[in-house]
Protein backbone atom coordinates (compact mmCIF):
# COMPACT_ATOMS: atom_id res chain seq x y z
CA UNK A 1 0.00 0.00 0.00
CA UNK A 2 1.22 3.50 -1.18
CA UNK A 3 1.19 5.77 2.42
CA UNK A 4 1.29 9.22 2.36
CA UNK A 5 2.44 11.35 5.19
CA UNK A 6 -0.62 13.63 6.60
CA UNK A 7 0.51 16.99 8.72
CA UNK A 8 -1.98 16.97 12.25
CA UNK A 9 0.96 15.42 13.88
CA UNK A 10 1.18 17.79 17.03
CA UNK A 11 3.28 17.47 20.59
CA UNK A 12 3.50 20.59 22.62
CA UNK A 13 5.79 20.18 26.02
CA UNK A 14 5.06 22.68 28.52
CA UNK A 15 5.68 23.71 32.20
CA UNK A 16 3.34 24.29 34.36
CA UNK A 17 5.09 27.82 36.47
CA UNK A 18 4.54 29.54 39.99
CA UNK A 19 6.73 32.28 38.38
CA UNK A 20 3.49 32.63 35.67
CA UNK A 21 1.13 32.30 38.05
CA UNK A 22 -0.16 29.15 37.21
CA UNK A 23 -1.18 26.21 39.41
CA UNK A 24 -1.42 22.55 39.06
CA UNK A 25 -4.13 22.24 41.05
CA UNK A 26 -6.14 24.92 38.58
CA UNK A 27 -4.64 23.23 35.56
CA UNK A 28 -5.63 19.43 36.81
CA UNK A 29 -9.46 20.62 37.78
CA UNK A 30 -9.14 22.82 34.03
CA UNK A 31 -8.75 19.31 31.95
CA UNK A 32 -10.39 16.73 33.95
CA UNK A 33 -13.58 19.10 34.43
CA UNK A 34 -13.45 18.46 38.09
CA UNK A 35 -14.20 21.12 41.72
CA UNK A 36 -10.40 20.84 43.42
CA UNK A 37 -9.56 22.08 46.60
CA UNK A 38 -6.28 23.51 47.24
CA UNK A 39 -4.74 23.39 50.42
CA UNK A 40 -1.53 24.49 49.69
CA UNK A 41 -3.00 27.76 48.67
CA UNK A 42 -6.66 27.97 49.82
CA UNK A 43 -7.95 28.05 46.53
CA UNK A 44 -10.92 26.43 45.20
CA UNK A 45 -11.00 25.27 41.05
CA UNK A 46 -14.33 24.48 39.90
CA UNK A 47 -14.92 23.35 36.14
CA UNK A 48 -17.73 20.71 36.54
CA UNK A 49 -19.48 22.41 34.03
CA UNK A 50 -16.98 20.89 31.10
CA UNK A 51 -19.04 18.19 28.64
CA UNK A 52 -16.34 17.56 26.54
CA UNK A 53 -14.30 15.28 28.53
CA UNK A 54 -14.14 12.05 26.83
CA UNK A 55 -11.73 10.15 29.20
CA UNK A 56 -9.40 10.81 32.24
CA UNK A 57 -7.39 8.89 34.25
CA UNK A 58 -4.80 8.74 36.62
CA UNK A 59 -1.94 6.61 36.31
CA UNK A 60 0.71 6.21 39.13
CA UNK A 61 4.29 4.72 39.22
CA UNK A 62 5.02 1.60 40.97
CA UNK A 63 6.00 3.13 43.92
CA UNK A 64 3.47 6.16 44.53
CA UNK A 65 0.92 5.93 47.31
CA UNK A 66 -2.16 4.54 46.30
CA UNK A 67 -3.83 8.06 47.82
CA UNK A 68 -2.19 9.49 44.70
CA UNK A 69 -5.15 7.82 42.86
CA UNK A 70 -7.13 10.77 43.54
CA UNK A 71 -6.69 13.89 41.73
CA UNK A 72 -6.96 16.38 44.22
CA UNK A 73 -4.63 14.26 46.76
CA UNK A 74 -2.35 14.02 44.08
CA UNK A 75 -2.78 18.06 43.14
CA UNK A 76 -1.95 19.11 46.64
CA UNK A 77 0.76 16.73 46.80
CA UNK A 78 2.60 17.86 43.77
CA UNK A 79 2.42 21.74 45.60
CA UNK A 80 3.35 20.86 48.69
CA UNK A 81 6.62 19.48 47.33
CA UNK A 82 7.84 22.57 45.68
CA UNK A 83 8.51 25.44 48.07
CA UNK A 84 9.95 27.84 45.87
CA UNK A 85 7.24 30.78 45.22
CA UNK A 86 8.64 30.68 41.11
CA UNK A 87 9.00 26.87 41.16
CA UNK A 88 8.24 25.00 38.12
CA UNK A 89 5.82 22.05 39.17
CA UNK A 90 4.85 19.82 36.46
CA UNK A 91 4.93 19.06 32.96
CA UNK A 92 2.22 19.74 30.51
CA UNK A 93 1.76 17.78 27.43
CA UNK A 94 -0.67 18.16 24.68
CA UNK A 95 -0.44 15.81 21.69
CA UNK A 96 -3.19 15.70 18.59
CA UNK A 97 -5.35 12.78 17.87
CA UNK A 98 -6.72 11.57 14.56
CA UNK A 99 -10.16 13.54 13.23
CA UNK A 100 -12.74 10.72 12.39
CA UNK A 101 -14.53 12.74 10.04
CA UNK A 102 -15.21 11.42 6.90
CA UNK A 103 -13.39 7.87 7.73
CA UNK A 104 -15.71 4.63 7.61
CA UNK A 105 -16.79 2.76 10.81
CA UNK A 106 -14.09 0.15 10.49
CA UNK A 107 -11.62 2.90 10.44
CA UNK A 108 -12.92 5.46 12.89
CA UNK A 109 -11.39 5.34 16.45
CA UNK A 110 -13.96 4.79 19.51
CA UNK A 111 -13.11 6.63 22.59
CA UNK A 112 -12.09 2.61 23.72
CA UNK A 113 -9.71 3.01 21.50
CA UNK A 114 -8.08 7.00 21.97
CA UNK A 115 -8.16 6.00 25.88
CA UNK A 116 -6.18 2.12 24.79
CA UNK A 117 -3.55 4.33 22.50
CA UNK A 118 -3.02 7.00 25.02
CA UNK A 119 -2.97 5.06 28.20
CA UNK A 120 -0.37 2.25 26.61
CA UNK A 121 1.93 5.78 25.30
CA UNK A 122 1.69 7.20 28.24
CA UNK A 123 2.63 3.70 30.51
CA UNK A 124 5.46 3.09 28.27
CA UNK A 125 7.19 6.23 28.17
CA UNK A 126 6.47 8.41 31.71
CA UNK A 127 5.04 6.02 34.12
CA UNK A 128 7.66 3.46 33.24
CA UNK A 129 10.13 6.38 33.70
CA UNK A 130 9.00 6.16 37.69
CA UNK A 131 6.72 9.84 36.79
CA UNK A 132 2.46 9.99 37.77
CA UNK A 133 0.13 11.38 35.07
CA UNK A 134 -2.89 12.76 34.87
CA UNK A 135 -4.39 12.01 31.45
CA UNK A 136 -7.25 13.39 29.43
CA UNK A 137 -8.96 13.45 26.18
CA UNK A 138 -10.81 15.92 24.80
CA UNK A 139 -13.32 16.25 22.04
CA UNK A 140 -12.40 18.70 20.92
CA UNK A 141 -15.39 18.91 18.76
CA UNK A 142 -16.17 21.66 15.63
CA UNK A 143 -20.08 21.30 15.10
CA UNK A 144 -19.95 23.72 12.81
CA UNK A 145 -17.09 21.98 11.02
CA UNK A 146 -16.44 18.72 11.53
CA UNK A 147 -13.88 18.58 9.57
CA UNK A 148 -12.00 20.66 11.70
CA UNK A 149 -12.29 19.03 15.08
CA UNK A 150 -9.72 18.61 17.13
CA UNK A 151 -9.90 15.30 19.76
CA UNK A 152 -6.50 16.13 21.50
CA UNK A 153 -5.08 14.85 24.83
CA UNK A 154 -3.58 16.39 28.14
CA UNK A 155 -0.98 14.94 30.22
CA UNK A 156 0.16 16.19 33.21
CA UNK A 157 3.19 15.21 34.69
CA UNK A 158 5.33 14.55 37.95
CA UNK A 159 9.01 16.43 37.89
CA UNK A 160 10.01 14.84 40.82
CA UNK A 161 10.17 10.63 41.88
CA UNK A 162 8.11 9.31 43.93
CA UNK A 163 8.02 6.65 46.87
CA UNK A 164 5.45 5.37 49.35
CA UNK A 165 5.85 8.41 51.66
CA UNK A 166 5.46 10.96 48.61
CA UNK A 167 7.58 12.70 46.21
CA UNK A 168 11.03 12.69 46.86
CA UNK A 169 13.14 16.20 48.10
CA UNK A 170 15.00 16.14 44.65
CA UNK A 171 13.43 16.53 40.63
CA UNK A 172 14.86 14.40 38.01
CA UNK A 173 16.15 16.58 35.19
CA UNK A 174 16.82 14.27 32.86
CA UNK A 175 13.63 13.34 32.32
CA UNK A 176 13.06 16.12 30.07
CA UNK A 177 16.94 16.61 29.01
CA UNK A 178 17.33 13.29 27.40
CA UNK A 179 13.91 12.02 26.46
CA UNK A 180 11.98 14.66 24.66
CA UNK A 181 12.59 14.15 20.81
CA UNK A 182 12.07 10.61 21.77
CA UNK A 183 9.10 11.41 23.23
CA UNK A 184 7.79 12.81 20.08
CA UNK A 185 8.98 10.20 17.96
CA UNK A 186 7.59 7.20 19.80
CA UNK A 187 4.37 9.29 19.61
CA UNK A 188 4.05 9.42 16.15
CA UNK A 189 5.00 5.23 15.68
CA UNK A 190 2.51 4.64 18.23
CA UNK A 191 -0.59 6.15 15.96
CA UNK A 192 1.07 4.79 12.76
CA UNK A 193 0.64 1.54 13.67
CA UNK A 194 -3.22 2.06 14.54
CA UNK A 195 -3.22 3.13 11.17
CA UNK A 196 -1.48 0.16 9.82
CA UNK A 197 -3.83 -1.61 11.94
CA UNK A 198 -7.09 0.15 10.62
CA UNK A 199 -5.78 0.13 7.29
CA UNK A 200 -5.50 3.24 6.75
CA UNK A 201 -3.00 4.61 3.97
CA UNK A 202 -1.34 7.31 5.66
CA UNK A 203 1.11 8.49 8.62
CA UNK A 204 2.35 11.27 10.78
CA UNK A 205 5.87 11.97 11.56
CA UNK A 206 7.05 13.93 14.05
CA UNK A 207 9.65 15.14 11.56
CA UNK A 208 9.61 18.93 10.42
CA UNK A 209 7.58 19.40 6.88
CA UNK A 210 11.21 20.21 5.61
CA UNK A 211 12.21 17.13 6.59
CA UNK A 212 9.58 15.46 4.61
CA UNK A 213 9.57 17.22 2.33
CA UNK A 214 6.14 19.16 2.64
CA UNK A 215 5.89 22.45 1.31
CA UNK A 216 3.18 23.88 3.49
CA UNK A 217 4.09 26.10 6.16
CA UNK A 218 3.55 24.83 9.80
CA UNK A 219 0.19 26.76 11.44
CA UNK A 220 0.90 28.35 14.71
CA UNK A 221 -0.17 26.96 18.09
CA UNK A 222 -2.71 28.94 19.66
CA UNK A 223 -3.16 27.70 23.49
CA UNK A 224 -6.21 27.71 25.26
CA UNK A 225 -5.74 31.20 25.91
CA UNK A 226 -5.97 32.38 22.47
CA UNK A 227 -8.56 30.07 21.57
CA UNK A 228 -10.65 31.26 24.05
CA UNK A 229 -10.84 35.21 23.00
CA UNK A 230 -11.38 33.65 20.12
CA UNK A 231 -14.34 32.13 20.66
CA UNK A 232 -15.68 35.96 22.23
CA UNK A 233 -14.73 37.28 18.92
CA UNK A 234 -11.49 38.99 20.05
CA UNK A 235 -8.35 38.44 17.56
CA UNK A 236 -5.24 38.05 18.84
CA UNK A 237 -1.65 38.58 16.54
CA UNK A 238 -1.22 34.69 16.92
CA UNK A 239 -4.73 34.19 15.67
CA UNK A 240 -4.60 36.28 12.71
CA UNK A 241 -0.97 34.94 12.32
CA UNK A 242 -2.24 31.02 12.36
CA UNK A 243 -5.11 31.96 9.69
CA UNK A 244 -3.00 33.06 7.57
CA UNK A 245 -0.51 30.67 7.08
CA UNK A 246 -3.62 28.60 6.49
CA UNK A 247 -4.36 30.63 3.67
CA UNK A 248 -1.24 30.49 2.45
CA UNK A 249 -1.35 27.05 2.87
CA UNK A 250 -4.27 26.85 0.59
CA UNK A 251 -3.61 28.82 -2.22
CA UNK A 252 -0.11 26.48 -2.36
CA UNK A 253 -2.17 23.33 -2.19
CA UNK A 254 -4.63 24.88 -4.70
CA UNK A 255 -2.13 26.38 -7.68
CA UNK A 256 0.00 22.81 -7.13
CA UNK A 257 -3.24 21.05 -7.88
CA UNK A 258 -3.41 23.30 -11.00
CA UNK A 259 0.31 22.36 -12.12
CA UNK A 260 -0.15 19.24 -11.92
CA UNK A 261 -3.71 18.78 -14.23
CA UNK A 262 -1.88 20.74 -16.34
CA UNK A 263 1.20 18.83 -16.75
CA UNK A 264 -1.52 15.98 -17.36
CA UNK A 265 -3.39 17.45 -20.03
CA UNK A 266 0.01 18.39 -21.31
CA UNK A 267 1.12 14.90 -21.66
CA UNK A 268 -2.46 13.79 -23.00
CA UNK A 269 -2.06 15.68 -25.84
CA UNK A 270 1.44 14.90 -27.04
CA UNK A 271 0.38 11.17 -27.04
């Protein structure tokens, strides 16, 4: 079977930063859709209102507490370990998933399946590694543009090891140092064999479209942030910015599509 390589391939790694005001307590309740309490801080986080939280789970290394199970244990654990008011206290990632639309039944993914792919990833490479992680999917869901959906998933995850009393006094750097581009790579087998499995005739990469010789220009992320004042009508530079490379993106796509008809009525006629 002929593959071709298909561009939604998408792996952000991010920090979650007392320095940016940011907490993981906020950012845990913020993905799961869950009320958390934090102690640490006195803060309460309250998005039970979210409906379009398709799966979330957490997963714990070998040797965390089984307390950990719960989020908001788990959330207050993860501040009371840091005790630096600009310390960094998790990692954030947030990786694409494939866009059912327009795909038969045999080859659409159930959420059964997203939660199988994500959970076995996320085993494999973090909790394997002796991190936690909180994981969630997301529908991520244009109604009116299917097409355009994004189903996308958010990890969070432990800097620092962990034993049966708690997280240990000092972080593991090289979790990040040495395992990143890795990270991203092993992402992008993991869906490609789904896709072998589904039979479907394309892959991602998590190479650059240089790389692979693409010629469209890479969109820009826009985070929840910009998204958001988005959605109240409000453009942002990084907004306007990622439209426009999609426009640019299409008028490549389109005149290449004219090229090439026209180097095939071209050859048509000098038969």
């Amino acid at each position: 079977m002929n593959t071709r390589f298909k561009n939604f391939f998408h792996f952000n790694l991010g920090t979650i930063s007392r320095g940016r005001g940011e907490f993981v307590s906020r950012e845990i309740a913020y993905i799961t859709g869950k009320k958390i309490i934090d102690h640490y801080y006195g803060l309460i986080h309250d998005y039970s209102n979210r409906t379009d939280v398709l799966y979330s789970e957490v997963l714990l290394s070998m040797n965390a507490p089984s307390a950990f199970s719960n989020i908001e244990i788990l959330a207050n654990a993860i501040e009371e370990s840091e005790h630096r008011k600009d310390s960094r206290t998790a990692k954030t990632i947030i990786i694409a998933l494939f866009n059912n639309f327009g795909c038969s039944s045999t080859q659409s993914f159930s959420i059964d399946e997203y939660a199988r792919l994500v959970r076995e990833y996320t085993l494999e490479n973090f909790i394997n590694q002796g991190m936690c992680a909180v994981v969630v999917i997301h529908k991520g869901e244009n109604k009116d543009n299917p097409e355009k959906s994004n189903p996308h998933v958010h990890i969070v995850l432990t800097d620092r090891p962990v034993d049966e009393s708690g997280f240990c006094h000092k972080k593991n750097r090289n979790w990040i140092k040495n395992h990143v581009r890795t990270w991203r790579e092993l992402w992008a087998d993991a869906q490609n064999r789904e896709f072998e499995r589904k039979g479907l005739g394309f892959r991602v990469s998590a190479k650059s479209h240089i790389m692979l010789g693409i010629k469209k220009e890479p969109t820009k992320h826009r985070g929840k942030a910009v998204i958001a004042l988005e959605q109240r009508g409000i453009e942002t530079d990084c907004n306007i910015e990622h439209k426009q490379v999609i426009i640019l993106n299409n008028s490549k796509e389109k005149n290449e599509r004219i090229i090439a008809e026209k180097k095939r009525h071209d050859r048509e006629r000098s038969r």
